[in-house]
N, C-alpha and C. Protein backbone atom coordinates (compact mmCIF):
# COMPACT_ATOMS: atom_id res chain seq x y z
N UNK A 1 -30.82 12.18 61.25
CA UNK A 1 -31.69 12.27 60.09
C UNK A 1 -30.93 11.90 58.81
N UNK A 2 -31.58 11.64 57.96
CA UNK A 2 -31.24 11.41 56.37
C UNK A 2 -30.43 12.45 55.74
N UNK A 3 -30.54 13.61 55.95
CA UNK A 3 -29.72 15.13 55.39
C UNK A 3 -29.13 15.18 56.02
N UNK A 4 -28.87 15.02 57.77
CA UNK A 4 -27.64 14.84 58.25
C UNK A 4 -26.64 13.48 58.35
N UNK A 5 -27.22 12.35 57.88
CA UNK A 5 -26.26 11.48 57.05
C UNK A 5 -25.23 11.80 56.06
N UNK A 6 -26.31 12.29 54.92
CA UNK A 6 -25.92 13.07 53.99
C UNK A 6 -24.53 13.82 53.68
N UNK A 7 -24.71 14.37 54.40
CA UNK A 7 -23.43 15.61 54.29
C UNK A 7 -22.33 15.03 55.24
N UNK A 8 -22.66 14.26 55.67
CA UNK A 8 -21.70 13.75 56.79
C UNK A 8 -21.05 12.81 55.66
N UNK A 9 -21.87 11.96 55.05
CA UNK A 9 -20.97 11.15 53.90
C UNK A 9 -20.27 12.19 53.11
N UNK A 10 -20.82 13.40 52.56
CA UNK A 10 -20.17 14.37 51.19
C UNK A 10 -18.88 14.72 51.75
N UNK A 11 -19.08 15.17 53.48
CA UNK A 11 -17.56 15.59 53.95
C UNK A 11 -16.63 14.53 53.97
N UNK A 12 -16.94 13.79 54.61
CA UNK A 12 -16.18 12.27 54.86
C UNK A 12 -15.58 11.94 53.22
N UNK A 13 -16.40 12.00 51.98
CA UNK A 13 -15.79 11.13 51.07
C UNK A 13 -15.25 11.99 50.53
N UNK A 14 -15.33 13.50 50.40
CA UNK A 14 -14.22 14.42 49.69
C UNK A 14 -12.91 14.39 50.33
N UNK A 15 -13.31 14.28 52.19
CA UNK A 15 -11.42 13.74 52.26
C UNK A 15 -11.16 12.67 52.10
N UNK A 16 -11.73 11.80 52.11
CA UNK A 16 -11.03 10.45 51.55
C UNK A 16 -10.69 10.48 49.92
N UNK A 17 -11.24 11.28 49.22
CA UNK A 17 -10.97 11.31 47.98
C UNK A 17 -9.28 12.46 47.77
N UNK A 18 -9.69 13.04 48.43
CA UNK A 18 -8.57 13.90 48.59
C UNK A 18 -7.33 13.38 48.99
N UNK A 19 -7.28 13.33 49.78
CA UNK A 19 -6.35 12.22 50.80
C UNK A 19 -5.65 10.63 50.03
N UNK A 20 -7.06 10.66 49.37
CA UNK A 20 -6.52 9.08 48.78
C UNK A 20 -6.55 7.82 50.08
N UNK A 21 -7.52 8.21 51.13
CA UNK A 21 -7.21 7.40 52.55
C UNK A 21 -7.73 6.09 52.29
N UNK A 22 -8.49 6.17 51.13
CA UNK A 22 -8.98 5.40 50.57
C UNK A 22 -8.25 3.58 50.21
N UNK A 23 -7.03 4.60 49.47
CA UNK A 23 -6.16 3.42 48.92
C UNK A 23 -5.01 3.29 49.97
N UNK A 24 -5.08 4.17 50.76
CA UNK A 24 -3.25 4.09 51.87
C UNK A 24 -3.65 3.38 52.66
N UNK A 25 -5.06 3.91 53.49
CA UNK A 25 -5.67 3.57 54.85
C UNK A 25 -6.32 1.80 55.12
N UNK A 26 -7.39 2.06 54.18
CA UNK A 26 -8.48 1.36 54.13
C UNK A 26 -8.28 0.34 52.64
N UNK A 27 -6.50 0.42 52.09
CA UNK A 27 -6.89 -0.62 50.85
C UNK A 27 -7.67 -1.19 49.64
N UNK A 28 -8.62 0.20 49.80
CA UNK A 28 -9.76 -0.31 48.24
C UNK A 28 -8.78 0.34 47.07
N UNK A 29 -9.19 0.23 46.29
CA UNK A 29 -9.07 0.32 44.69
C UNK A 29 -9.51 2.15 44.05
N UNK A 30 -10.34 2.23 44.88
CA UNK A 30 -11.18 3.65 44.27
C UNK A 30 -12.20 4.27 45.68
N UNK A 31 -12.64 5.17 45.50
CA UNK A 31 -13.19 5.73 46.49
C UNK A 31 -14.47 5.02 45.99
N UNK A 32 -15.14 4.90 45.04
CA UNK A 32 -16.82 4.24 44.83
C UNK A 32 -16.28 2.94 45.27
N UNK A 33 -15.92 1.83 45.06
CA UNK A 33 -15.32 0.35 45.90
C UNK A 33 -15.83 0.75 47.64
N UNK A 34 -14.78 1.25 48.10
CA UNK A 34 -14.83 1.64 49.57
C UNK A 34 -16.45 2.42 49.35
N UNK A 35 -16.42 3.12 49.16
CA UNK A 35 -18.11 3.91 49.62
C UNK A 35 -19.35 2.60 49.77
N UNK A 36 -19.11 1.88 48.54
CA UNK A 36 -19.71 0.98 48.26
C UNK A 36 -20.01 -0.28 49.81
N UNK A 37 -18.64 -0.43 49.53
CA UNK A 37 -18.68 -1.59 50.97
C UNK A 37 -18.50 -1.28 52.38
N UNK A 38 -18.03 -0.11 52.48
CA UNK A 38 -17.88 0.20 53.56
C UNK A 38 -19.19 1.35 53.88
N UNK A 39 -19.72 1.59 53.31
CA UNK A 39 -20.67 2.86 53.54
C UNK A 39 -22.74 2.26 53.17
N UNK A 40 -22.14 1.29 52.17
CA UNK A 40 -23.40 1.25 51.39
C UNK A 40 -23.87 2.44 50.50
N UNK A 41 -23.10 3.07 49.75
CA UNK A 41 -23.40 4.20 48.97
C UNK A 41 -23.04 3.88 47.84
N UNK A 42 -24.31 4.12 47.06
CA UNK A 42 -24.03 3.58 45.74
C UNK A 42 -22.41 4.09 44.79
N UNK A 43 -22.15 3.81 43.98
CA UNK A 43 -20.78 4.29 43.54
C UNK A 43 -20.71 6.07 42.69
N UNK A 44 -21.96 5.90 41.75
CA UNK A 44 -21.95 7.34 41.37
C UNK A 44 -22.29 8.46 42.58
N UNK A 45 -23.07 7.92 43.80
CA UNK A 45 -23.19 8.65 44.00
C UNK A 45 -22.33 9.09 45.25
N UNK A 46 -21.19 8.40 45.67
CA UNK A 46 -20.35 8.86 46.00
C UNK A 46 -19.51 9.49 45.76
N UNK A 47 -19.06 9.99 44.44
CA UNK A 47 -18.11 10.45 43.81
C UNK A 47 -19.54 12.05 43.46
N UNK A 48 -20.70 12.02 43.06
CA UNK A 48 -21.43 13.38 43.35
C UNK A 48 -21.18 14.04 45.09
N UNK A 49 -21.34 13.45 45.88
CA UNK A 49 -20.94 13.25 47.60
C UNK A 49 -20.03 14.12 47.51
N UNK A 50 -18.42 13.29 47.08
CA UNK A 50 -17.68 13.72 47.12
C UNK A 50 -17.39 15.60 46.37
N UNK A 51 -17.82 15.45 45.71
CA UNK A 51 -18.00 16.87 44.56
C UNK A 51 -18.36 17.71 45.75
N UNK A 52 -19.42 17.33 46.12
CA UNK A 52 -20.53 17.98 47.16
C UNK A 52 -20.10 18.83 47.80
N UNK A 53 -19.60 17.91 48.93
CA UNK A 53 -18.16 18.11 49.62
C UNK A 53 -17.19 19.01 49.87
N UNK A 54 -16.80 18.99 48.73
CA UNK A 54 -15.62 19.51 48.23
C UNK A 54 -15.72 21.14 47.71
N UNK A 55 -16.90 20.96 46.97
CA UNK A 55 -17.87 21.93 46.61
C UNK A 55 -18.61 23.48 48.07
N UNK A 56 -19.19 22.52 48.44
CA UNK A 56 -20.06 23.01 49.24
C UNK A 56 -19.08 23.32 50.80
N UNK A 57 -19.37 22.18 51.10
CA UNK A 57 -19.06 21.81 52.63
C UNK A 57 -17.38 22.45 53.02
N UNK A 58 -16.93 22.08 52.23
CA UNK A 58 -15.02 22.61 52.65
C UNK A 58 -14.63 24.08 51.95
N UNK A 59 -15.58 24.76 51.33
CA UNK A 59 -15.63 25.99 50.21
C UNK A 59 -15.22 27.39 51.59
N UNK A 60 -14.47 28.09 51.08
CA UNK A 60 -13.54 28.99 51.88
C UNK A 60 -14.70 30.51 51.96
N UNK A 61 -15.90 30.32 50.98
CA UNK A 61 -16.48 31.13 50.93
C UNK A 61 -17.69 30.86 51.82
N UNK A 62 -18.13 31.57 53.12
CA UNK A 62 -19.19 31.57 54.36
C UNK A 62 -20.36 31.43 53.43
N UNK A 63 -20.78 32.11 52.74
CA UNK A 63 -21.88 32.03 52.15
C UNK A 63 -21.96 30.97 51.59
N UNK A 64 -21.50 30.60 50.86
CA UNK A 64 -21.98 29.17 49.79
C UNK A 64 -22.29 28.05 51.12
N UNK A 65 -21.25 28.10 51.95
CA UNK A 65 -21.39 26.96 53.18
C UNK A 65 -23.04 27.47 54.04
N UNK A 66 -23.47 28.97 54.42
CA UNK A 66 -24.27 28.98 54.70
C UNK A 66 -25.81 28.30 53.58
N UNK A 67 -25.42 28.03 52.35
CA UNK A 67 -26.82 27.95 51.60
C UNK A 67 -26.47 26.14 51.73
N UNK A 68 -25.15 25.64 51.68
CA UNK A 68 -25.34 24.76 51.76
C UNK A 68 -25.86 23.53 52.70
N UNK A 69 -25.90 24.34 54.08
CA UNK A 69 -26.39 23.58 55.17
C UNK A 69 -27.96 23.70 55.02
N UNK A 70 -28.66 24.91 53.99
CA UNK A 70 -29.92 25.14 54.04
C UNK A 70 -30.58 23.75 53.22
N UNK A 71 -29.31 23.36 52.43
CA UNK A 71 -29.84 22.61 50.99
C UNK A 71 -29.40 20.81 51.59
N UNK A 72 -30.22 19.54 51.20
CA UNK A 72 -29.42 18.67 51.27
C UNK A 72 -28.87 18.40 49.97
N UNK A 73 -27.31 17.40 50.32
CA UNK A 73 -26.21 17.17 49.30
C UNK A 73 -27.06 16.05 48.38
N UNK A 74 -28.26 15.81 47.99
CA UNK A 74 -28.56 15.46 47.02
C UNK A 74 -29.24 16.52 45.78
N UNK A 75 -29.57 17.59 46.68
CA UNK A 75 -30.33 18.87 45.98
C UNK A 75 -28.96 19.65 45.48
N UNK A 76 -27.96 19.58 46.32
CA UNK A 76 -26.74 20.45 45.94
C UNK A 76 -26.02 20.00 44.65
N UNK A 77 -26.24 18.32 44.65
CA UNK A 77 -25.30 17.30 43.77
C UNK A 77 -25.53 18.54 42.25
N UNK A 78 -27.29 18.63 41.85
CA UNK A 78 -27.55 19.71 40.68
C UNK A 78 -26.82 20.92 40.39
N UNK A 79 -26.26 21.63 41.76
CA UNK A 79 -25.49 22.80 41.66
C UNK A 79 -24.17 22.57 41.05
N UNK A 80 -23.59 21.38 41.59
CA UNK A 80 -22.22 21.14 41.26
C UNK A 80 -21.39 22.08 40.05
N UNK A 81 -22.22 22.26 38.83
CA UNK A 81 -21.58 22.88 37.94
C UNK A 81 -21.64 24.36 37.71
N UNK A 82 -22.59 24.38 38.39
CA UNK A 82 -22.75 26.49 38.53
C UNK A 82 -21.85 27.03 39.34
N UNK A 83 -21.69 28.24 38.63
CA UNK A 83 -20.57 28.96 39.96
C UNK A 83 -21.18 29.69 41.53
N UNK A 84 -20.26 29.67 42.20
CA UNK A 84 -20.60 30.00 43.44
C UNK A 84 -21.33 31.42 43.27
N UNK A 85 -20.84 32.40 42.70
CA UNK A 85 -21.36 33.85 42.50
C UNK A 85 -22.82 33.45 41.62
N UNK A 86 -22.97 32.88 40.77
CA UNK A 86 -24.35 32.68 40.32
C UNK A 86 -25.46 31.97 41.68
N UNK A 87 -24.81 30.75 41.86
CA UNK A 87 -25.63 30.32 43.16
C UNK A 87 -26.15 31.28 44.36
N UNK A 88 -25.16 31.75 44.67
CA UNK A 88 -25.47 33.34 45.65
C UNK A 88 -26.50 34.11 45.24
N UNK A 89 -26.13 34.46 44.02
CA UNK A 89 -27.15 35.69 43.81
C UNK A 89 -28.43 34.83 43.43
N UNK A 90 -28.91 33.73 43.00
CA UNK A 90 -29.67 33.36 42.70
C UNK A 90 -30.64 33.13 43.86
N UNK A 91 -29.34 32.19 45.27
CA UNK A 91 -30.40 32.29 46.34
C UNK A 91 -31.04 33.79 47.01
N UNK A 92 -30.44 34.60 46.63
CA UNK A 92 -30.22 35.87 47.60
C UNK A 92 -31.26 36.66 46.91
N UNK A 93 -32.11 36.17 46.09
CA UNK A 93 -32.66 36.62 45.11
C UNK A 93 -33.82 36.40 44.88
N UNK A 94 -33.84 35.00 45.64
CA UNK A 94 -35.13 34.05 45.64
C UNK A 94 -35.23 33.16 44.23
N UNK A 95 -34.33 32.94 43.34
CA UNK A 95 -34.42 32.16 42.51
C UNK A 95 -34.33 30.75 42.77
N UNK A 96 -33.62 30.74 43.35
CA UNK A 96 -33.73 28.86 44.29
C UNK A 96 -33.62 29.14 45.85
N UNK A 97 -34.49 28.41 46.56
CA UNK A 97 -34.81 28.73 47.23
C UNK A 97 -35.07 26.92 48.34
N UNK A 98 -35.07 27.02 49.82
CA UNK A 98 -35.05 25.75 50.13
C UNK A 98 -36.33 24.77 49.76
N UNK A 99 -37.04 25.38 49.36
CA UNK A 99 -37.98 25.02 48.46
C UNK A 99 -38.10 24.47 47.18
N UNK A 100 -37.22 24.65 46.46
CA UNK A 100 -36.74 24.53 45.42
C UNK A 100 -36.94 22.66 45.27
N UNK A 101 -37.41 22.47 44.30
CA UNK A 101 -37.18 20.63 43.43
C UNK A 101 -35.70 20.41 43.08
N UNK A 102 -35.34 19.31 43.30
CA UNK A 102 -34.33 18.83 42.42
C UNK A 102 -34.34 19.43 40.76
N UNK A 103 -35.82 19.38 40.32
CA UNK A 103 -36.50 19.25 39.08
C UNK A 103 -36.06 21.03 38.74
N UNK A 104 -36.24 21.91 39.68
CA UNK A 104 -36.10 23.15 39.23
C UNK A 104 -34.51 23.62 39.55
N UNK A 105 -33.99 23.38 40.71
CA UNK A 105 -32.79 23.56 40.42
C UNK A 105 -31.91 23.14 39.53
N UNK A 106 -31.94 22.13 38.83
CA UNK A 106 -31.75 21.26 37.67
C UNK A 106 -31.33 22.36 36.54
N UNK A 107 -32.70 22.45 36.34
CA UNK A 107 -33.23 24.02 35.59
C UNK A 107 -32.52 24.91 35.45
N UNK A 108 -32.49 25.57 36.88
CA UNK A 108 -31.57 26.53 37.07
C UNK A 108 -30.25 26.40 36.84
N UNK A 109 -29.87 25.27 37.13
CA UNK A 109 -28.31 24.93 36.58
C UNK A 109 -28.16 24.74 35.05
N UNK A 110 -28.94 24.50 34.31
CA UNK A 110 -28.78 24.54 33.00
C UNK A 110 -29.04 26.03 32.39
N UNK A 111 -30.12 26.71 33.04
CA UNK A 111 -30.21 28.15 32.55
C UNK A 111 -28.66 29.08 32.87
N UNK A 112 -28.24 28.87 33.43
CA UNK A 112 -27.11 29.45 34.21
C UNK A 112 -25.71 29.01 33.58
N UNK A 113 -25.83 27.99 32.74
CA UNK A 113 -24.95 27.57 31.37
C UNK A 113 -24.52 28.59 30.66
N UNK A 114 -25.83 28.91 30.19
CA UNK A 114 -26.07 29.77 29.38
C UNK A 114 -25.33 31.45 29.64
């Protein structure tokens, strides 16, 4: 499926970003170059992927990884800047929910600025 593409790219390009396998391995210039040609993923949004990733998917904390398999890494890309303890309680709470819009989690990530 499309959400399991997804996250399969966010994991994949946070270690290549990490790693740098990018430029040792595979010879591109930047991780968006390689995503680009080798993946077909647009360039910003490999480097959100990567965040994702890095964020979500490799995060030492069970919980955030459990909401994140609920969520796909384009719905998550919005979370990127909230903290994990806000995200938690928010899902745990019913404030975002797998239901949730891009449009409202958005939201929520800007209320949560605050």
């Amino acid at each position: 499926s499309e959400k399991k593409q997804s996250k399969s790219y966010a994991s994949f390009l946070h270690i290549k970003k990490k790693e740098e396998l990018f430029k040792h391995i595979d010879g591109y210039s930047s991780l968006a170059v390689y995503a680009e040609k080798r993946l077909g993923v647009n360039r910003t949004l490999a480097y959100e992927y990567a965040k994702v990733g890095e964020k979500f998917y490799n995060s030492a904390n069970k919980e955030i990884q459990e909401i994140a398999d609920a969520f796909s890494p384009s719905l998550l890309i919005e979370l990127l800047r909230v903290s994990d303890e806000h995200i938690i309680s928010a899902y745990r709470n019913k404030m975002i929910t797998t239901y949730s819009t891009a449009r409202e989690l958005r939201e929520f990530a800007e209320s949560a600025k605050d």
